[in-house]
N, C-alpha and C. Protein backbone atom coordinates (compact mmCIF):
# COMPACT_ATOMS: atom_id res chain seq x y z
N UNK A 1 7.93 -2.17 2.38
CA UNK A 1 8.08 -2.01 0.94
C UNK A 1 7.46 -3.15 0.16
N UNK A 2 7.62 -4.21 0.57
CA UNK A 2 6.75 -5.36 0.11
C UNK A 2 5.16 -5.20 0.06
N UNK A 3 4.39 -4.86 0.55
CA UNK A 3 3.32 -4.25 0.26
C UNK A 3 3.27 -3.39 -0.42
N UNK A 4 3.95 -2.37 -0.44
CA UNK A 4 4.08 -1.39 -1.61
C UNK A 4 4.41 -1.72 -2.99
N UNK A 5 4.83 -2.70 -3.16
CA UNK A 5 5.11 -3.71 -4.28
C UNK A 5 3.98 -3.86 -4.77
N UNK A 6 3.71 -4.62 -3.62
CA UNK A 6 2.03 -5.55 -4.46
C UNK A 6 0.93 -4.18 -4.78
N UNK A 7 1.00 -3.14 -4.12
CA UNK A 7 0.06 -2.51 -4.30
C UNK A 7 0.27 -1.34 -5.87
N UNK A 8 1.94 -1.69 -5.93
CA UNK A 8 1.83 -1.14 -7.66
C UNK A 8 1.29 -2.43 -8.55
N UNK A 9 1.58 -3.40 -8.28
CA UNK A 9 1.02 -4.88 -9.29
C UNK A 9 -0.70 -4.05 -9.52
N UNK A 10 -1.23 -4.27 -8.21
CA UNK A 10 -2.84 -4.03 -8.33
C UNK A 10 -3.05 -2.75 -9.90
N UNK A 11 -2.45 -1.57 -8.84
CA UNK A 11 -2.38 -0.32 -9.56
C UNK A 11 -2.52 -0.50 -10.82
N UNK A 12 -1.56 -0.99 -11.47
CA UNK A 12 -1.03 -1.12 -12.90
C UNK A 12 -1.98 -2.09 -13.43
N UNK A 13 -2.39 -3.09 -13.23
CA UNK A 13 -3.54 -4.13 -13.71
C UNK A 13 -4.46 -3.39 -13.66
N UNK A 14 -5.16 -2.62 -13.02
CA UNK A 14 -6.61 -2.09 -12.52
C UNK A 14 -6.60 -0.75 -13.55
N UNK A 15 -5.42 -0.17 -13.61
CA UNK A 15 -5.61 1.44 -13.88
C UNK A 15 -5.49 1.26 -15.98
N UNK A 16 -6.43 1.85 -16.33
CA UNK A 16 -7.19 2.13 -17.65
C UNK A 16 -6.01 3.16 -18.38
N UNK A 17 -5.74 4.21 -18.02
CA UNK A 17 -5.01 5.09 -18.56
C UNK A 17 -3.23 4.78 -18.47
N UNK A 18 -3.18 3.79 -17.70
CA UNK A 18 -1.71 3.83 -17.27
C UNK A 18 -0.79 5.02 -16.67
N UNK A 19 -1.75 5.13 -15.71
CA UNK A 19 -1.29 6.61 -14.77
C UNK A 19 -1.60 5.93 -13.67
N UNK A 20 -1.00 6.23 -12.23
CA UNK A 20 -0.84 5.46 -10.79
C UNK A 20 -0.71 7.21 -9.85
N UNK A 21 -1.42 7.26 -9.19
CA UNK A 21 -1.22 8.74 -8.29
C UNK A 21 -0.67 8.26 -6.56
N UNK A 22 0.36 8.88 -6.58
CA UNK A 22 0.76 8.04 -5.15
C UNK A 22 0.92 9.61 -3.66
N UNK A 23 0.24 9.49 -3.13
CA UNK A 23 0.16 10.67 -1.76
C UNK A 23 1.42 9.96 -1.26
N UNK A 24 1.98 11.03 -0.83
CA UNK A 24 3.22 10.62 -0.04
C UNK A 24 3.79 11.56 0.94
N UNK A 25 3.76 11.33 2.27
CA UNK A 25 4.12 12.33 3.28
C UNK A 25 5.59 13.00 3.13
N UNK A 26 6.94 12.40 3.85
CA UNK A 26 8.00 13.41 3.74
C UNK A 26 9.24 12.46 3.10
N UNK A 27 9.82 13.38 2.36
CA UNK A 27 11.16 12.40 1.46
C UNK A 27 11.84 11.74 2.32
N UNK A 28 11.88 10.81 3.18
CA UNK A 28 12.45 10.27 4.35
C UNK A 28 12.86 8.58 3.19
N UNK A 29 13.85 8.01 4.37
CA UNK A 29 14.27 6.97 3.13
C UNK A 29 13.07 5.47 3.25
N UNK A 30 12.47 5.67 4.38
CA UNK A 30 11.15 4.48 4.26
C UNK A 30 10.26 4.81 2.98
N UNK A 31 9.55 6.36 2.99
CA UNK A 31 8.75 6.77 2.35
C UNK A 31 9.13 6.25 0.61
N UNK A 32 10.53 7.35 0.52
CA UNK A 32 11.29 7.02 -0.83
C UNK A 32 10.92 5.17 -1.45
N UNK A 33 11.76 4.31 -0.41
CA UNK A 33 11.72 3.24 -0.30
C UNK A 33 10.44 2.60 -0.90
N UNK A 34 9.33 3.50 -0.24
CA UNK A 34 8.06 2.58 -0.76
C UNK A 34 7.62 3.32 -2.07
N UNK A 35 7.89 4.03 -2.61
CA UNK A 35 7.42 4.87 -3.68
C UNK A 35 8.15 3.81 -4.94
N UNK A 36 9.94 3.62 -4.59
CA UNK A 36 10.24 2.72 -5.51
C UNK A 36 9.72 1.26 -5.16
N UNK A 37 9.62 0.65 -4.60
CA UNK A 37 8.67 -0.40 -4.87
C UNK A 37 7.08 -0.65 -5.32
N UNK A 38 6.39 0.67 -5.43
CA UNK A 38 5.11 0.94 -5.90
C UNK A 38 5.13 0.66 -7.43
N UNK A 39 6.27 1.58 -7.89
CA UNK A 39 6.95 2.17 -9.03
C UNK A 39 7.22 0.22 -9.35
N UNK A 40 8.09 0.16 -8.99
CA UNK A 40 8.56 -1.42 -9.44
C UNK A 40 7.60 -2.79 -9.32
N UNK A 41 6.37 -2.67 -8.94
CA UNK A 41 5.76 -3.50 -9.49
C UNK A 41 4.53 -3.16 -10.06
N UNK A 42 4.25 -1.86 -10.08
CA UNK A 42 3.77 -1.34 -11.74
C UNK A 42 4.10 -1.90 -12.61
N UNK A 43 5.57 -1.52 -12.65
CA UNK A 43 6.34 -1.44 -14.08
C UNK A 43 6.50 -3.11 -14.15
N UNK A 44 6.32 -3.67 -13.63
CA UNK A 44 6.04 -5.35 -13.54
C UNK A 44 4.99 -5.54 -14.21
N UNK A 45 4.24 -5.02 -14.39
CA UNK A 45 2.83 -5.36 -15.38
C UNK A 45 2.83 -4.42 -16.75
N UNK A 46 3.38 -3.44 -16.21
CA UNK A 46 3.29 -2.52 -17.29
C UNK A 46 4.34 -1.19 -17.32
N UNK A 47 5.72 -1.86 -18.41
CA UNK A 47 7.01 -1.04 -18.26
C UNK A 47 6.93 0.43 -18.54
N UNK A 48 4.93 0.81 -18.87
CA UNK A 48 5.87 2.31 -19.35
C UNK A 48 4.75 2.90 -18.44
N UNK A 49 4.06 2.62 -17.10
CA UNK A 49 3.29 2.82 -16.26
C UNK A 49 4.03 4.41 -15.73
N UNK A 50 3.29 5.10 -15.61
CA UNK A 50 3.44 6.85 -15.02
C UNK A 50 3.07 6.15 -13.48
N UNK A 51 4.06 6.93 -12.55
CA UNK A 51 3.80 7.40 -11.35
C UNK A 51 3.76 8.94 -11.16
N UNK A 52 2.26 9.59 -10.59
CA UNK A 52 2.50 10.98 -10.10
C UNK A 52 2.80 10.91 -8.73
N UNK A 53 3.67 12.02 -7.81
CA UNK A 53 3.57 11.68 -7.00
C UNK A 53 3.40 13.16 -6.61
N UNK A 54 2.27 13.48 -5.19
CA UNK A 54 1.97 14.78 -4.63
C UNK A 54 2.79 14.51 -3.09
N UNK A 55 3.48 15.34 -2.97
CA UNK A 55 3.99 15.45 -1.69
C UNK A 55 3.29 16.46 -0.48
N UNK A 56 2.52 15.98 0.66
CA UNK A 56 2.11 16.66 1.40
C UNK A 56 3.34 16.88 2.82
N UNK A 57 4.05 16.54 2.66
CA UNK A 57 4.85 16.57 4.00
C UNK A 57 4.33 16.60 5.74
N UNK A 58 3.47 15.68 5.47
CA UNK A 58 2.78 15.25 6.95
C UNK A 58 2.60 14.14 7.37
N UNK A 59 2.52 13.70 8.02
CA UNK A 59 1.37 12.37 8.15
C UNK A 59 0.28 12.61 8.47
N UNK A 60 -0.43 13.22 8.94
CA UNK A 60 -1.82 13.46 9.16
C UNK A 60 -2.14 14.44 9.25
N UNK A 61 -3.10 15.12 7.54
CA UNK A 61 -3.20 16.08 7.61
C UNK A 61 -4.59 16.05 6.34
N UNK A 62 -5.55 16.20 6.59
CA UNK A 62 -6.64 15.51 5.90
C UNK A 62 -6.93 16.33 4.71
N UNK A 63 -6.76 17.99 5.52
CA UNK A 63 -7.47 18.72 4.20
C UNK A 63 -5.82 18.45 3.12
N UNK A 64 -4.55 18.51 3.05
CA UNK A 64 -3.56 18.49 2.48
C UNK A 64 -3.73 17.66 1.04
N UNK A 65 -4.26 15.93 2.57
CA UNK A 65 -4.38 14.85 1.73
C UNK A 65 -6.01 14.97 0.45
N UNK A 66 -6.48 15.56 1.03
CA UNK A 66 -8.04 15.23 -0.13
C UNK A 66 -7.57 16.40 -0.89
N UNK A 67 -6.74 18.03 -0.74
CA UNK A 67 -5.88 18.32 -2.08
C UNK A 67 -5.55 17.93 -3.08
N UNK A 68 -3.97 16.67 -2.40
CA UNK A 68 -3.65 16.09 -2.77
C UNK A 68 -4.40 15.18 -4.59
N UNK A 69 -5.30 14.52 -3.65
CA UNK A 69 -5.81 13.48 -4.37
C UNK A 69 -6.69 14.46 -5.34
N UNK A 70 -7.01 15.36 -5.55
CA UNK A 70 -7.64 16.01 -6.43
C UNK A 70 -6.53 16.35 -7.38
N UNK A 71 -5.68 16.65 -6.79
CA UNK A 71 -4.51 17.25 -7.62
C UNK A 71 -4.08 16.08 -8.66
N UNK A 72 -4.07 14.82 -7.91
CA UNK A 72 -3.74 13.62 -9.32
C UNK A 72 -4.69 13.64 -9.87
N UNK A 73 -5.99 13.39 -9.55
CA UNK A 73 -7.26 13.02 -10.47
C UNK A 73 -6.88 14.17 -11.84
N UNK A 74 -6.86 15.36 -11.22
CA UNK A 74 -6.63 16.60 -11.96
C UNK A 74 -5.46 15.90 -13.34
N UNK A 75 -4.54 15.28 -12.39
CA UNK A 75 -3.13 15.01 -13.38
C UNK A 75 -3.65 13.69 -14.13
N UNK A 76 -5.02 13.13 -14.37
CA UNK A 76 -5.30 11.76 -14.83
C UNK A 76 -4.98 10.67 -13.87
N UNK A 77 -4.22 10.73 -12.36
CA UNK A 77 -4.31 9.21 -12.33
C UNK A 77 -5.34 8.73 -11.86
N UNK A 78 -5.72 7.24 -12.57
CA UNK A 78 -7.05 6.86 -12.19
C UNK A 78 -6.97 5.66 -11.22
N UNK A 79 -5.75 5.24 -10.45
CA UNK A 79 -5.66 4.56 -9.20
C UNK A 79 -4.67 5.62 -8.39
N UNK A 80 -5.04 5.16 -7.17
CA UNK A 80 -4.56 6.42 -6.52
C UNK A 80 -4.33 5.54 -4.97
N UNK A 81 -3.04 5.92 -4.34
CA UNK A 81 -2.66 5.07 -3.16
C UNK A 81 -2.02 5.78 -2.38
N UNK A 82 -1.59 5.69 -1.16
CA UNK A 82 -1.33 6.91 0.12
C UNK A 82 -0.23 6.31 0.97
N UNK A 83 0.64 7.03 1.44
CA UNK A 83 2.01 6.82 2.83
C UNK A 83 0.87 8.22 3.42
N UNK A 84 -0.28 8.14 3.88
CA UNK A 84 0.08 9.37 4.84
C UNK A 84 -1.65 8.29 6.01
N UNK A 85 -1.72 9.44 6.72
CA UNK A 85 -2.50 8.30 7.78
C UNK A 85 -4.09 8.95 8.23
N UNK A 86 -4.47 9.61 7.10
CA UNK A 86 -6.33 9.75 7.73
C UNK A 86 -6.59 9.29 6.26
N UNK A 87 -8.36 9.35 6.22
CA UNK A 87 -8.66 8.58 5.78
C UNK A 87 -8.73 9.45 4.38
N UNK A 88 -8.60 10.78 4.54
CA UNK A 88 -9.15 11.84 3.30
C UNK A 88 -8.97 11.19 2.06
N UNK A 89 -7.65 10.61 1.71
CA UNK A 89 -7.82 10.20 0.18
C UNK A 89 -8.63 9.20 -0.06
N UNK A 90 -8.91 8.52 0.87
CA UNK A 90 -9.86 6.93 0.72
C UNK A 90 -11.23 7.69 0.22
N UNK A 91 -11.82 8.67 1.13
CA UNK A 91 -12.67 9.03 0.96
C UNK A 91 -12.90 10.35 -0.38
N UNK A 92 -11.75 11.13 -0.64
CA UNK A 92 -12.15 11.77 -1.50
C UNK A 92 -11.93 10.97 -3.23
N UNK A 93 -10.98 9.80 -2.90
CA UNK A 93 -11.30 8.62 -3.95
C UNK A 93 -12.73 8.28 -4.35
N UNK A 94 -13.67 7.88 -3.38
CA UNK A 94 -14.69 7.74 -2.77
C UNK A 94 -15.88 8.59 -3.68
N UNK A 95 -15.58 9.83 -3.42
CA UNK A 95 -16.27 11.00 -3.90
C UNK A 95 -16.44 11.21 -5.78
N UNK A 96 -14.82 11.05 -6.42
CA UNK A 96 -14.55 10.93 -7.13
C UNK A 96 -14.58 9.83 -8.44
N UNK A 97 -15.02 8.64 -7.82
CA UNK A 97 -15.32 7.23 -7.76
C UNK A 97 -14.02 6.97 -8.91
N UNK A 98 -12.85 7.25 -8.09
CA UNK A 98 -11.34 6.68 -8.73
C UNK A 98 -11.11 5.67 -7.39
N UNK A 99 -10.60 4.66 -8.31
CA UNK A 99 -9.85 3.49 -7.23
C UNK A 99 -8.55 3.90 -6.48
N UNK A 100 -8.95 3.38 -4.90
CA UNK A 100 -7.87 3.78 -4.15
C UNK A 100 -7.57 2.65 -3.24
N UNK A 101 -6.33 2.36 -3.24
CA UNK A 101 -5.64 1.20 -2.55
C UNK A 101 -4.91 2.02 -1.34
N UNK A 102 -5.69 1.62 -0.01
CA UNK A 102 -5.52 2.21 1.36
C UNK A 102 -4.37 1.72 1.99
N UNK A 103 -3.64 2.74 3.01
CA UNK A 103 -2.42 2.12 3.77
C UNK A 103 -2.83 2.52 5.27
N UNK A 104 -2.29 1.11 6.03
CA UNK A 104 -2.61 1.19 7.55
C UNK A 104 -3.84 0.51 7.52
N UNK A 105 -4.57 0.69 7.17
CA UNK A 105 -6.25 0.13 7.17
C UNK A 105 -6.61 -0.40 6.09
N UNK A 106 -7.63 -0.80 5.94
CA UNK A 106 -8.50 -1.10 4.31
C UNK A 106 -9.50 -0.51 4.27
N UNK A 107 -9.89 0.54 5.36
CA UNK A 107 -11.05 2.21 4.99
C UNK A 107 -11.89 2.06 4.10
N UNK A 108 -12.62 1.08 4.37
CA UNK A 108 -13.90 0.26 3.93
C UNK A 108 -15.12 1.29 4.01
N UNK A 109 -15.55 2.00 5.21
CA UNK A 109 -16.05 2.91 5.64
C UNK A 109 -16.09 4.03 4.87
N UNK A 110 -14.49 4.78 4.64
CA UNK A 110 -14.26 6.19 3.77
C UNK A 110 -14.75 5.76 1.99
N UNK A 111 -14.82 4.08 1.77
CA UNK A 111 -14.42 3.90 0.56
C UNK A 111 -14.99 2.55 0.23
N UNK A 112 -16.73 2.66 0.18
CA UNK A 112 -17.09 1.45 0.39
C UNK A 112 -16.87 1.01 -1.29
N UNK A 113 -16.93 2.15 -1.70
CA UNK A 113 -17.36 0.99 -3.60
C UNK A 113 -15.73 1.02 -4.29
N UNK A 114 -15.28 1.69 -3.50
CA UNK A 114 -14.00 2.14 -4.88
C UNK A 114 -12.47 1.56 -4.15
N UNK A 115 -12.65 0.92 -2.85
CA UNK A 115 -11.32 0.04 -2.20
C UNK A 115 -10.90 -0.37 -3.20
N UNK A 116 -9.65 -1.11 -3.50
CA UNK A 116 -9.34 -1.92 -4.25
C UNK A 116 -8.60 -2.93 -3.08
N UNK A 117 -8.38 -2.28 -1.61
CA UNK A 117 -7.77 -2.89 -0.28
C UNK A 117 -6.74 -2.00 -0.33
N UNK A 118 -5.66 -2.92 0.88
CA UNK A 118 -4.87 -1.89 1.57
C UNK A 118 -3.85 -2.95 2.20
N UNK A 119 -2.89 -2.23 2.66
CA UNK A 119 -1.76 -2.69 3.32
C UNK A 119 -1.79 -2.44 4.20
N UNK A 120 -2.26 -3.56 6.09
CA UNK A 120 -2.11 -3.40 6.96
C UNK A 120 -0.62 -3.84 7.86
N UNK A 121 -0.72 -2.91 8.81
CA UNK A 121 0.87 -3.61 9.60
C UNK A 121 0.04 -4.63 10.93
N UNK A 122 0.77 -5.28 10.73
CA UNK A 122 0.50 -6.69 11.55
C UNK A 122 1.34 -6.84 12.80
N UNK A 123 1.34 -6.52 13.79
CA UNK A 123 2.49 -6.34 14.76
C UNK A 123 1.89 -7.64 15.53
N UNK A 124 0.89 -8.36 15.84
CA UNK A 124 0.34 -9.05 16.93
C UNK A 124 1.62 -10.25 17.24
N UNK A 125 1.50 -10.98 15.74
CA UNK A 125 2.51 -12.32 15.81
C UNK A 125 4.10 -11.92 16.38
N UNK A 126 4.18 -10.92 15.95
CA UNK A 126 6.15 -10.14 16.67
C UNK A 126 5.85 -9.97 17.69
N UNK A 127 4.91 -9.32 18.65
CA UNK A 127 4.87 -9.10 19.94
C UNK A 127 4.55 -10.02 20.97
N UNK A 128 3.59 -11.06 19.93
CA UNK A 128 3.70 -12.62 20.94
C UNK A 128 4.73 -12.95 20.94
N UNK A 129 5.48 -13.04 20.26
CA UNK A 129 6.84 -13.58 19.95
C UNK A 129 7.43 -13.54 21.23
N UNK A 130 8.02 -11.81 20.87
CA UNK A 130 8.66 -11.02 21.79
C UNK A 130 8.81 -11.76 22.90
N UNK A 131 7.17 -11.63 23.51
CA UNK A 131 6.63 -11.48 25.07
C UNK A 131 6.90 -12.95 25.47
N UNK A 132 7.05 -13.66 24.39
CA UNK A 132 7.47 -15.71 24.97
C UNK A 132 9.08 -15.40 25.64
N UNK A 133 9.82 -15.04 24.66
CA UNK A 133 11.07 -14.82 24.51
C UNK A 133 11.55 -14.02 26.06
N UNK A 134 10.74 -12.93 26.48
CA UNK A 134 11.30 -12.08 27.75
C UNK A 134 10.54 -12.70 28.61
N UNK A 135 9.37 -13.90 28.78
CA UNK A 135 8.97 -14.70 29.84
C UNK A 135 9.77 -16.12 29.95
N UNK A 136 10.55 -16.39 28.75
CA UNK A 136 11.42 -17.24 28.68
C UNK A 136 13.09 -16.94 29.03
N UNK A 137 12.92 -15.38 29.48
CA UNK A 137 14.92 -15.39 29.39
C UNK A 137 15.52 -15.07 28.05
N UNK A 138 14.85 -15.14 27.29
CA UNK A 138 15.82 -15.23 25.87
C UNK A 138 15.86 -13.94 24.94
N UNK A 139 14.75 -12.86 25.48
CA UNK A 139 14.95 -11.76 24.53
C UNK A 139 16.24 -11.00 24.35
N UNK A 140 16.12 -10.58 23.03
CA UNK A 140 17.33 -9.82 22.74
C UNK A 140 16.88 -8.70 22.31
N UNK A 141 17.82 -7.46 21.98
CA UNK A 141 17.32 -6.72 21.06
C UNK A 141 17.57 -6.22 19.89
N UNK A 142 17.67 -7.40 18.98
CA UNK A 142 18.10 -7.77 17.63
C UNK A 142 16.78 -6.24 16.86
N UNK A 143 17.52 -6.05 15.64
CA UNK A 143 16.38 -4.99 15.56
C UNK A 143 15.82 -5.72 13.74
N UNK A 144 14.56 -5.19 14.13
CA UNK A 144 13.90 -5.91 13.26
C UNK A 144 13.40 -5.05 11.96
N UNK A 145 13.29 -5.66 10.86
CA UNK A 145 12.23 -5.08 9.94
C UNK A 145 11.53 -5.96 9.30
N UNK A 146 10.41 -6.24 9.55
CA UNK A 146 9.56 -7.43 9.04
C UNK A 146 8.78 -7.00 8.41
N UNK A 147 8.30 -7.84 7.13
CA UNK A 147 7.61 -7.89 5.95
C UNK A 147 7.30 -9.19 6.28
N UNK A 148 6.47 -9.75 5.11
CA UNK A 148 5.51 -10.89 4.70
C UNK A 148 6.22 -12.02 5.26
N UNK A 149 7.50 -12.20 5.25
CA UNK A 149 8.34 -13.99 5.49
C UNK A 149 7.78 -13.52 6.95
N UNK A 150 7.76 -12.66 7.94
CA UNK A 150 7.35 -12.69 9.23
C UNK A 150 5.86 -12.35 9.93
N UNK A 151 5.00 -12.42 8.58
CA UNK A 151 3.60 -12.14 9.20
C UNK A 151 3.33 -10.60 9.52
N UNK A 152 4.07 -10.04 8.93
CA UNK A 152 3.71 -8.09 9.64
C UNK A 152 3.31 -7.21 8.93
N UNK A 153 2.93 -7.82 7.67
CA UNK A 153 2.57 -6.61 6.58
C UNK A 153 0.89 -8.13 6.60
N UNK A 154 -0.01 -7.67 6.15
CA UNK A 154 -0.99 -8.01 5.19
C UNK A 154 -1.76 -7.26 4.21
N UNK A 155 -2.31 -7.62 3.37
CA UNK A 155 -3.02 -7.23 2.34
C UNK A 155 -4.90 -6.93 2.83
N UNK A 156 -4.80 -6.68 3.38
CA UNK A 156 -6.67 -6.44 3.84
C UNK A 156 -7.42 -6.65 2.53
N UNK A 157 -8.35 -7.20 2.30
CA UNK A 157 -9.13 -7.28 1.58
C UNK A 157 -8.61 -6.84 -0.42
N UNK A 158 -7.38 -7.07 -0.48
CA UNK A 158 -7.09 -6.93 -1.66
C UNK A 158 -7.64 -7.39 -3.00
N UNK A 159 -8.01 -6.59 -3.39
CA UNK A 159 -8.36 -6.84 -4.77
C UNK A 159 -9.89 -7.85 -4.97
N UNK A 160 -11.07 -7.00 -4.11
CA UNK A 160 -12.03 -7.65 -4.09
C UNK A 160 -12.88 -7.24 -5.01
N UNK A 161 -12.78 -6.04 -5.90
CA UNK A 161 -13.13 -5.97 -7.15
C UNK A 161 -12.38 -6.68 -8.70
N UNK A 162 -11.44 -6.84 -8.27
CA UNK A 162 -10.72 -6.80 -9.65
C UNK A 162 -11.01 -7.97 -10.18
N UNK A 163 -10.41 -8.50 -11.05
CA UNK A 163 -10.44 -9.83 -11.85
C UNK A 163 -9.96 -11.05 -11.59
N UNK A 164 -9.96 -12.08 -11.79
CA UNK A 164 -9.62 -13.52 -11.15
C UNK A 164 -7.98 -13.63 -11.57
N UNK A 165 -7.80 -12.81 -12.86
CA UNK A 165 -6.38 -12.94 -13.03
C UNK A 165 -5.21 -11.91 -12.77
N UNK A 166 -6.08 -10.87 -12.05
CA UNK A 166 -5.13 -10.20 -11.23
C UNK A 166 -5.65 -10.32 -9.72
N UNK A 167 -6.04 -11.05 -9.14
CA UNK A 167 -6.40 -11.63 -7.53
C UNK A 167 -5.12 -12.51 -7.37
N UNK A 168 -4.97 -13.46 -8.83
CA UNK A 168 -4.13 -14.69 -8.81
C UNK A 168 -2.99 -14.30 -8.39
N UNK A 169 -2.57 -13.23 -9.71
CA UNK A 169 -1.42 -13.22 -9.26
C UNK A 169 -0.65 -12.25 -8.46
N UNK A 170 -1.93 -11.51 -7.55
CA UNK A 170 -1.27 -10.59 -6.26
C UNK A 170 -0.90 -11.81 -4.95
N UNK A 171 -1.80 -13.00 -5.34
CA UNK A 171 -2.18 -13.73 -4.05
C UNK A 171 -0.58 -14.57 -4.31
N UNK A 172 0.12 -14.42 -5.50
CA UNK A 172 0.96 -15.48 -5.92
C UNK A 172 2.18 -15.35 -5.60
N UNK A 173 2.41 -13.28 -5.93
CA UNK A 173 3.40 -12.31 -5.47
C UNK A 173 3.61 -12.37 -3.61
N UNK A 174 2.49 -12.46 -3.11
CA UNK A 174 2.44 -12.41 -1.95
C UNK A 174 2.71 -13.64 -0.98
N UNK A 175 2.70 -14.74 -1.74
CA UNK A 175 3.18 -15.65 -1.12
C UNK A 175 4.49 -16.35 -1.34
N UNK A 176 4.88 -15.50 -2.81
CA UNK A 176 6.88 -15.84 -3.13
C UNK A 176 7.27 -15.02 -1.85
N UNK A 177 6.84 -13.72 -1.40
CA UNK A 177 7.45 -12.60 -0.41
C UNK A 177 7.07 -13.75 0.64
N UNK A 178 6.38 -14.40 1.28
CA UNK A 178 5.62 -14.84 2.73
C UNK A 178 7.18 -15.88 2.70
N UNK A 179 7.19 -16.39 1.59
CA UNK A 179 8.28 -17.66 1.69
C UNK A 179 9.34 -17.24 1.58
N UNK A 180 10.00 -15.68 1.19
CA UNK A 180 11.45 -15.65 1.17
C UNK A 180 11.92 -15.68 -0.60
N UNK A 181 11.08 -16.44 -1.15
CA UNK A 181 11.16 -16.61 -2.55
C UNK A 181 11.46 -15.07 -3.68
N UNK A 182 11.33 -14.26 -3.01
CA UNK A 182 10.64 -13.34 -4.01
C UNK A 182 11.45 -11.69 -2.92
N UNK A 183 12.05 -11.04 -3.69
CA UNK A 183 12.70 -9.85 -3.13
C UNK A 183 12.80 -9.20 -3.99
């Protein structure tokens, strides 16, 4: 959800009309979860920011998703961001030349001019962890959900179009979350 945060900050700075289009696979409480934090740091830049949201109920389902994303463009939003996992909206963003902030990847490839970046999951640093811990005797199986204070979310290439004063202060948001500072 912390990435989903930062990626309404972007949204809302970047987007012209004050409309945000969010793809979203199934009402599950992660999904929900990240929709209100999209929503809540929009409305951090800008309190009367529109979220549309198209529900495809999949995770991977390409023609659904490039629907989808027509279906907001259709509804005006002119940033547009995804919970689902091919690349279709990156790329039919792409097509459309509306800004799209990617999840899982930064789909550089589907979306060379119109990225704005993406929210990758970072598992490497938890699984070194882990693997010290069960070569040391000491693992447990404490259960985890890690965000930024633990290195497991990053920002891929965020905000390499935008402006120096919204780079600042995604890079600023992202490091109150890295420190614990910021929830």
């Amino acid at each position: 959800h912390e990435g989903r945060y930062v990626q309404g900050v972007i949204a809302a700075k970047m987007s012209q009309k004050g409309v945000a289009g969010y793809i979203a696979s199934f009402p599950i409480p992660e999904v929900v979860m990240g929709i209100n934090a999209f929503m809540l740091g929009a409305q951090s830049v800008n309190p009367n920011v529109k979220v549309k949201i198209v529900w495809v109920n999949s995770w991977y389902d390409p023609g659904k998703e490039a629907d989808a994303t027509k279906a907001l463009i259709g509804m005006k939003a002119d940033v547009i961001t995804h919970h689902t996992n091919s690349t279709a909206v990156a790329s039919t963003c792409e097509e459309a030349k509306v800004p799209v902030i990617s999840y899982n990847s930064a789909m550089h490839k589907a979306a060379p001019t119109m990225l704005l970046g993406g929210v990758v999951h970072r598992w490497e640093e938890y699984y070194t962890n882990e693997i010290q811990k069960v070569l040391d005797g000491k693992w447990d199986n404490t259960p985890v959900w890690g965000g930024a204070n633990v290195h497991m979310i990053e920002l891929a290439d965020m905000t390499p179009k935008a402006p120096e004063n919204v780079a600042s202060r995604i890079k600023a948001t992202y490091a109150k979350l890295e420190k614990g500072e910021f929830h």
